[in-house]
C-alpha atoms as a PDB file:
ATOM      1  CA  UNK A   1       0.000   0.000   0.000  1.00  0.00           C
ATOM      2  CA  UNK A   2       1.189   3.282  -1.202  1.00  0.00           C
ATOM      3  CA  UNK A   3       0.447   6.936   0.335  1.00  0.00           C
ATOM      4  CA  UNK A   4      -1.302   7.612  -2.560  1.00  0.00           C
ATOM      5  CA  UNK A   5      -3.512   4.393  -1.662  1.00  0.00           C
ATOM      6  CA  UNK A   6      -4.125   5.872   1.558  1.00  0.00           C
ATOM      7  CA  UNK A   7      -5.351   9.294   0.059  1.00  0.00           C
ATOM      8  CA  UNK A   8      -7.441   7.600  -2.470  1.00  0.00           C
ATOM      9  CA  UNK A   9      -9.049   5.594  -0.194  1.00  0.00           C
ATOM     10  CA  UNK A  10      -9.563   8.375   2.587  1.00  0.00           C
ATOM     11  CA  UNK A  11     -10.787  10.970  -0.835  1.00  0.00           C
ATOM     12  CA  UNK A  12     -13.822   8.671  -1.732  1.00  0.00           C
ATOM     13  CA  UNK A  13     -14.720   7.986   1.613  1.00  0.00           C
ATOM     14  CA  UNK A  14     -14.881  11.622   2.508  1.00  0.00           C
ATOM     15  CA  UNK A  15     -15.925  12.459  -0.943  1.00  0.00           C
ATOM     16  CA  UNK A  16     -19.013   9.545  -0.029  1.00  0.00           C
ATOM     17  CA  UNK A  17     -19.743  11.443   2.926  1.00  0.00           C
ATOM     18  CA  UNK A  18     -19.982  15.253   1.844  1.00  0.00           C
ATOM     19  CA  UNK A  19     -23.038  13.834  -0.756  1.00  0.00           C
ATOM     20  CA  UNK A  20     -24.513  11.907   2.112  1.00  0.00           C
ATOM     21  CA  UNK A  21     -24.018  15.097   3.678  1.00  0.00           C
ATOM     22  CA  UNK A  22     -25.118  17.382   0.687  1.00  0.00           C
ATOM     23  CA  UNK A  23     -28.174  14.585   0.700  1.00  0.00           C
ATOM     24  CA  UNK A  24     -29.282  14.793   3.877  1.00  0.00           C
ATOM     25  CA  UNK A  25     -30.166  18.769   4.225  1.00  0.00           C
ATOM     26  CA  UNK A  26     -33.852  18.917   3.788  1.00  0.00           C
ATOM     27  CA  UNK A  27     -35.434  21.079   1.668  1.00  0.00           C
ATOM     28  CA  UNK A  28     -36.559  23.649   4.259  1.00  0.00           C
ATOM     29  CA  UNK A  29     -32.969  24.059   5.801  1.00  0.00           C
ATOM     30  CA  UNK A  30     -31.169  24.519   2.341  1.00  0.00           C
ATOM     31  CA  UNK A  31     -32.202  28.614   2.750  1.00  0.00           C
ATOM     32  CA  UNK A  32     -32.311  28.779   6.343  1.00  0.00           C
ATOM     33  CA  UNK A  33     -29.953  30.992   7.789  1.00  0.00           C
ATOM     34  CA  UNK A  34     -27.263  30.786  10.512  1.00  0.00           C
ATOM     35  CA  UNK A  35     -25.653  33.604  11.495  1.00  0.00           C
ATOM     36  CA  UNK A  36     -26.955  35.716   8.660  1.00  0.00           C
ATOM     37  CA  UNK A  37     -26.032  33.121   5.545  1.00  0.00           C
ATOM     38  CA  UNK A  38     -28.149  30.544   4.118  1.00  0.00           C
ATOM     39  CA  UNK A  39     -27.381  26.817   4.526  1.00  0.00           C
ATOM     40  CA  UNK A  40     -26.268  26.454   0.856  1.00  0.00           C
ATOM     41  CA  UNK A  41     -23.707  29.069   1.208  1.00  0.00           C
ATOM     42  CA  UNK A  42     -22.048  26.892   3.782  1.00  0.00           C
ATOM     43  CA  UNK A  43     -21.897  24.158   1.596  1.00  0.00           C
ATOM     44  CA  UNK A  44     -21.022  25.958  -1.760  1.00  0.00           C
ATOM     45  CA  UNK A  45     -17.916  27.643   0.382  1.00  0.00           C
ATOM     46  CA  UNK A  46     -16.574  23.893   1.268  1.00  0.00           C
ATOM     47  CA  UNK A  47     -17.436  22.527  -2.066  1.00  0.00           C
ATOM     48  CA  UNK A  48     -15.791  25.894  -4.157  1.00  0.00           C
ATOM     49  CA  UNK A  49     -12.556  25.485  -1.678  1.00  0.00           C
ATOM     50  CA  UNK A  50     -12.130  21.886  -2.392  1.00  0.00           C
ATOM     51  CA  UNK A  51     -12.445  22.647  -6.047  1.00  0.00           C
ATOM     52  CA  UNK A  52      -9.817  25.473  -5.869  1.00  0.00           C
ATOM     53  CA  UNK A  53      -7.314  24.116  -3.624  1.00  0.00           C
ATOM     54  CA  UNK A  54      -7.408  20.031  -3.458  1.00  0.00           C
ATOM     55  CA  UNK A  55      -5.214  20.102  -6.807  1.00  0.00           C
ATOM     56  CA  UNK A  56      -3.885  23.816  -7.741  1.00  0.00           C
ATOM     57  CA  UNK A  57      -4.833  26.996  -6.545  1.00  0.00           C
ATOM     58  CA  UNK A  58      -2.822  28.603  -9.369  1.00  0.00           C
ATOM     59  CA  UNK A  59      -4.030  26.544 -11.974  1.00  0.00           C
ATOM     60  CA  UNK A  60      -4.378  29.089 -14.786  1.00  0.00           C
ATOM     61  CA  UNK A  61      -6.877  27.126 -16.800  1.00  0.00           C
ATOM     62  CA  UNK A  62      -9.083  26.914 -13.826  1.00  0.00           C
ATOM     63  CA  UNK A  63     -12.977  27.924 -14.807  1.00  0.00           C
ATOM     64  CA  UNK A  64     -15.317  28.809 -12.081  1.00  0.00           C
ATOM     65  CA  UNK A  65     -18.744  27.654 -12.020  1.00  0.00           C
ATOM     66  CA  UNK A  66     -21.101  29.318 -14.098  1.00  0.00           C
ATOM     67  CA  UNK A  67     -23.326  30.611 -11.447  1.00  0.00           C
ATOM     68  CA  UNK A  68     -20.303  31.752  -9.104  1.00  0.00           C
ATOM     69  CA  UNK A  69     -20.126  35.465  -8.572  1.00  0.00           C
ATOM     70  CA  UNK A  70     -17.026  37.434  -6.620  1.00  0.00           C
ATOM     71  CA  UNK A  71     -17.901  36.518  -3.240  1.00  0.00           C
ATOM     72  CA  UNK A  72     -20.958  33.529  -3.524  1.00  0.00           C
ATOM     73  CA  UNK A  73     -17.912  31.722  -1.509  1.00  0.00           C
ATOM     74  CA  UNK A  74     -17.057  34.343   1.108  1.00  0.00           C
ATOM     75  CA  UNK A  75     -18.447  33.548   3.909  1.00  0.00           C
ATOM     76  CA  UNK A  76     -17.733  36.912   5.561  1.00  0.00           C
ATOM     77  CA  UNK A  77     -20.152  38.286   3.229  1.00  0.00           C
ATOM     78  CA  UNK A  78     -24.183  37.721   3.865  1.00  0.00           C
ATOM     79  CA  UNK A  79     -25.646  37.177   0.593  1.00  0.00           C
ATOM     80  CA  UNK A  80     -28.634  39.352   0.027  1.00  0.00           C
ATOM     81  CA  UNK A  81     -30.661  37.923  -3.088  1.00  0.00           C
ATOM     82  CA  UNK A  82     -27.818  35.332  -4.773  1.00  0.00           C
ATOM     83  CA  UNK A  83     -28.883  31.629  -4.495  1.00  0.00           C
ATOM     84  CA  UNK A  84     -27.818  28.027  -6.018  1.00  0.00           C
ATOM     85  CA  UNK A  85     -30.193  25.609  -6.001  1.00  0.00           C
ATOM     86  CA  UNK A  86     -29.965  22.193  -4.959  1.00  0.00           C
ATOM     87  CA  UNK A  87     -29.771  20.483  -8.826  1.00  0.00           C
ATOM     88  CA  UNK A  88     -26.866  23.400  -9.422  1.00  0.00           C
ATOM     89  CA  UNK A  89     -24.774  22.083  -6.019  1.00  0.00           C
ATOM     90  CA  UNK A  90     -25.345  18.491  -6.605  1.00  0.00           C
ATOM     91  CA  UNK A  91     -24.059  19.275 -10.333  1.00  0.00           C
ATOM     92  CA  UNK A  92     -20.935  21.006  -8.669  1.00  0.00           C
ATOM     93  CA  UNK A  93     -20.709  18.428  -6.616  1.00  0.00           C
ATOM     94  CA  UNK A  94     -20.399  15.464  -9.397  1.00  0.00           C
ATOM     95  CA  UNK A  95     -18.028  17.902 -11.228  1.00  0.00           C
ATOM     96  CA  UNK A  96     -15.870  18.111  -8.328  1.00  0.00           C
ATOM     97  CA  UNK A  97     -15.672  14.774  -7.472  1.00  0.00           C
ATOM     98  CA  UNK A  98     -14.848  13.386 -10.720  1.00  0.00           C
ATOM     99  CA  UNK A  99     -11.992  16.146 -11.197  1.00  0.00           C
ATOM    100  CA  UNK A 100     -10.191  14.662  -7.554  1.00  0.00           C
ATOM    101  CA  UNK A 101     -10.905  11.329  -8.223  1.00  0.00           C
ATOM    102  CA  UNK A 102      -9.023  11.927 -11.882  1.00  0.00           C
ATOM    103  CA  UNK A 103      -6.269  13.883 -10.339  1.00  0.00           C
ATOM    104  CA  UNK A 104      -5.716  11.079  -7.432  1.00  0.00           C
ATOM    105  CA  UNK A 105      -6.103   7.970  -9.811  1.00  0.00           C
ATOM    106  CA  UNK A 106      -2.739   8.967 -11.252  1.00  0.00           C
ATOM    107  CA  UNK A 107      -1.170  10.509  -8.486  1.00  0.00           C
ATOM    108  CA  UNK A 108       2.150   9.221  -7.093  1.00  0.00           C
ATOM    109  CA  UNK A 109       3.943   8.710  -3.755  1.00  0.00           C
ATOM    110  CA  UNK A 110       7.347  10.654  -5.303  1.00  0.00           C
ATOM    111  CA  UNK A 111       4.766  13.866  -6.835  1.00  0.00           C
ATOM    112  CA  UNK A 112       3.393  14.254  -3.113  1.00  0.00           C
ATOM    113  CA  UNK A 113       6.920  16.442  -2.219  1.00  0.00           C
ATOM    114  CA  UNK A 114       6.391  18.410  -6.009  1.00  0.00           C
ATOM    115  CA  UNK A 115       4.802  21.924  -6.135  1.00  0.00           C
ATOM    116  CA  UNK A 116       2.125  21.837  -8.814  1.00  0.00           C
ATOM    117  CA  UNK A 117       3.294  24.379 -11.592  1.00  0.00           C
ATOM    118  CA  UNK A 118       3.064  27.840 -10.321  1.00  0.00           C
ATOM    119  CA  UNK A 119       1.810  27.125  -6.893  1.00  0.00           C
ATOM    120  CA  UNK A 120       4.594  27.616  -3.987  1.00  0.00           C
ATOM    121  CA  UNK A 121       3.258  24.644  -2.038  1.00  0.00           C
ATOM    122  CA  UNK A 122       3.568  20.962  -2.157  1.00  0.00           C
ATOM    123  CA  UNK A 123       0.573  18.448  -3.613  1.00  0.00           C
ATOM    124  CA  UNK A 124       0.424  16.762   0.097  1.00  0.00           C
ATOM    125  CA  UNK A 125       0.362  20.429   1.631  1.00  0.00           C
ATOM    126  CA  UNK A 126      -2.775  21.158  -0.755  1.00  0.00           C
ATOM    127  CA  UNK A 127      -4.155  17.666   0.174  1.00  0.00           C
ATOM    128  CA  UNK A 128      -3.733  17.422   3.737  1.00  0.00           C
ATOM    129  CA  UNK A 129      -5.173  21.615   4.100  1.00  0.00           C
ATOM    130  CA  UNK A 130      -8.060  20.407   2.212  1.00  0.00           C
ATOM    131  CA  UNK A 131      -8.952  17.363   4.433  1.00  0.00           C
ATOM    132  CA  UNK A 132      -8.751  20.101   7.035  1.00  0.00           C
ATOM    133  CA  UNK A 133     -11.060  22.787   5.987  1.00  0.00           C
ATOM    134  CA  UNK A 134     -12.974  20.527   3.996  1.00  0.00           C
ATOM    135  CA  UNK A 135     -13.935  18.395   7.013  1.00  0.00           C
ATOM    136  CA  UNK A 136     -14.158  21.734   9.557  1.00  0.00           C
ATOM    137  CA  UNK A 137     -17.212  23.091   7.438  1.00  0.00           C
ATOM    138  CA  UNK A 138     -18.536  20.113   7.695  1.00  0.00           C
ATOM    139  CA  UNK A 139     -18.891  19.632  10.972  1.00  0.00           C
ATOM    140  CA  UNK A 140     -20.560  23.398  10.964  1.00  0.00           C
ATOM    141  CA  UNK A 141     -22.986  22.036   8.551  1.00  0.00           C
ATOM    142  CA  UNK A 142     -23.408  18.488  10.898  1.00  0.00           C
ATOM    143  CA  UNK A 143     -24.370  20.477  13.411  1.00  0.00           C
ATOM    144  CA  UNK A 144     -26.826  22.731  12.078  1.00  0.00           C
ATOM    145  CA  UNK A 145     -28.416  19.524  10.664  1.00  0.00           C
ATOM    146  CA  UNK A 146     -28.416  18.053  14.605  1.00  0.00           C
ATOM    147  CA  UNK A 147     -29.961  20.852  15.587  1.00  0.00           C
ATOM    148  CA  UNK A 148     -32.631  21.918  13.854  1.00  0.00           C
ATOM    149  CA  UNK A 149     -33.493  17.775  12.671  1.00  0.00           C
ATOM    150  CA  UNK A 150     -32.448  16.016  15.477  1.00  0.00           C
ATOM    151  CA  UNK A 151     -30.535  12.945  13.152  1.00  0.00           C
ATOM    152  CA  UNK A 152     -26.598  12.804  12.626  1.00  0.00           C
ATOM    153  CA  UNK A 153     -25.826  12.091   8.824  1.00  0.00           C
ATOM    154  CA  UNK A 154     -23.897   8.842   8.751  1.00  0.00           C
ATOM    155  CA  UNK A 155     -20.569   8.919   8.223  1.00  0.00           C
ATOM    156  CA  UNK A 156     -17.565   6.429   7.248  1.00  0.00           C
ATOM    157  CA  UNK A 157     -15.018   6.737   9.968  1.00  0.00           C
ATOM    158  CA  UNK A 158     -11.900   5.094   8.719  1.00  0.00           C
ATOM    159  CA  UNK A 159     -13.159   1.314   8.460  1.00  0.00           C
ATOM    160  CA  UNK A 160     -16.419   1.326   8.652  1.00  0.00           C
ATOM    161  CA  UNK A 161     -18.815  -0.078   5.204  1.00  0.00           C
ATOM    162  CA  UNK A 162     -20.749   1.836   3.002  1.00  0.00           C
ATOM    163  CA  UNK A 163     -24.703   1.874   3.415  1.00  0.00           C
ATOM    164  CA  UNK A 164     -26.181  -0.417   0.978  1.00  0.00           C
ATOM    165  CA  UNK A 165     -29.510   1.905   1.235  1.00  0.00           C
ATOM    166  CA  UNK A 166     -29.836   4.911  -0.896  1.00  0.00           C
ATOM    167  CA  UNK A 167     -29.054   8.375   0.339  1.00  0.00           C
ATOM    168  CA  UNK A 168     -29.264  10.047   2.531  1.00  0.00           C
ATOM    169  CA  UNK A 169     -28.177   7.938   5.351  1.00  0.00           C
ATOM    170  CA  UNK A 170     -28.243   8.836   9.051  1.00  0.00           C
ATOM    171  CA  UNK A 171     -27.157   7.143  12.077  1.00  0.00           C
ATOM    172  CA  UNK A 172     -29.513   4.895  13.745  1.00  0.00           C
ATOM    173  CA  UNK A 173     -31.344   4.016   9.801  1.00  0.00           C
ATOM    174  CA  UNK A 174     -28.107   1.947   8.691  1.00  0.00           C
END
């Protein structure tokens, strides 16, 4: 087993677990706000991060979305009429997720310690910050989702199996 085993096999779990997270917001929390910004804006500010910095953050040929605007990500900023629907996330999502697991399907051990062109950091620093973030806001979003539905979203932990029922999963239904 290789490092890069490890972070492919960590990536899809967690990659399994932010749709089963994604999944499991219902539809009257998606707008809901917390602190002044909406559920989805949460979400879209993990999902837009791991899409910007899990590979290159200087990537040149980087595209945003279509529907991003200056600061949909920002979460210092309150959004006053912006919005993404759930079918536009999800669609970000699937984007997203094919892109890393692309990018880690040919990933290897001696490229962890290379800087991807034009970035000043290494491909395991830009891994390893992502799992960080990436998981932090998640846990924001877990506990919103505690609170205000009173279920924890399932999630993999390092062993455990994947639901064979659909999502979205939450503890106690698997």
């Amino acid at each position: 087993m290789t490092l890069c085993d490890d972070i492919r096999y960590l990536t899809d779990r967690a990659l399994w677990e932010t749709e089963n997270l994604m999944k499991c917001i219902p539809d009257e929390l998606w707008n809901k706000r917390y602190d002044g910004i909406p559920m989805w804006k949460y979400l879209y500010h993990t999902l837009y991060s791991m899409d910007r910095w899990y590979i290159n953050p200087c990537d040149p040929t980087y595209e945003n979305p279509d529907f991003h605007t200056e600061t949909l990500a920002d979460l210092n900023v309150i959004p006053e009429e912006e919005r993404i629907e759930r079918s536009q996330m999800e669609n970000y999502f699937f984007r997203i997720r094919d892109k890393i697991q692309g990018y880690t399907a040919g990933l290897e051990d001696d490229e962890l310690s290379q800087n991807p062109e034009g970035c000043d950091m290494s491909r395991f620093r830009l891994i390893l910050g992502q799992f960080r973030h990436w998981h932090r806001h998640m846990g924001v979003i877990y506990g919103f989702l505690v609170e205000d539905t009173g279920k924890w979203p399932y999630v993999l932990n390092m062993l455990g199996q994947y639901p064979e029922t659909p999502m979205p999963n939450y503890y106690g239904d698997v």
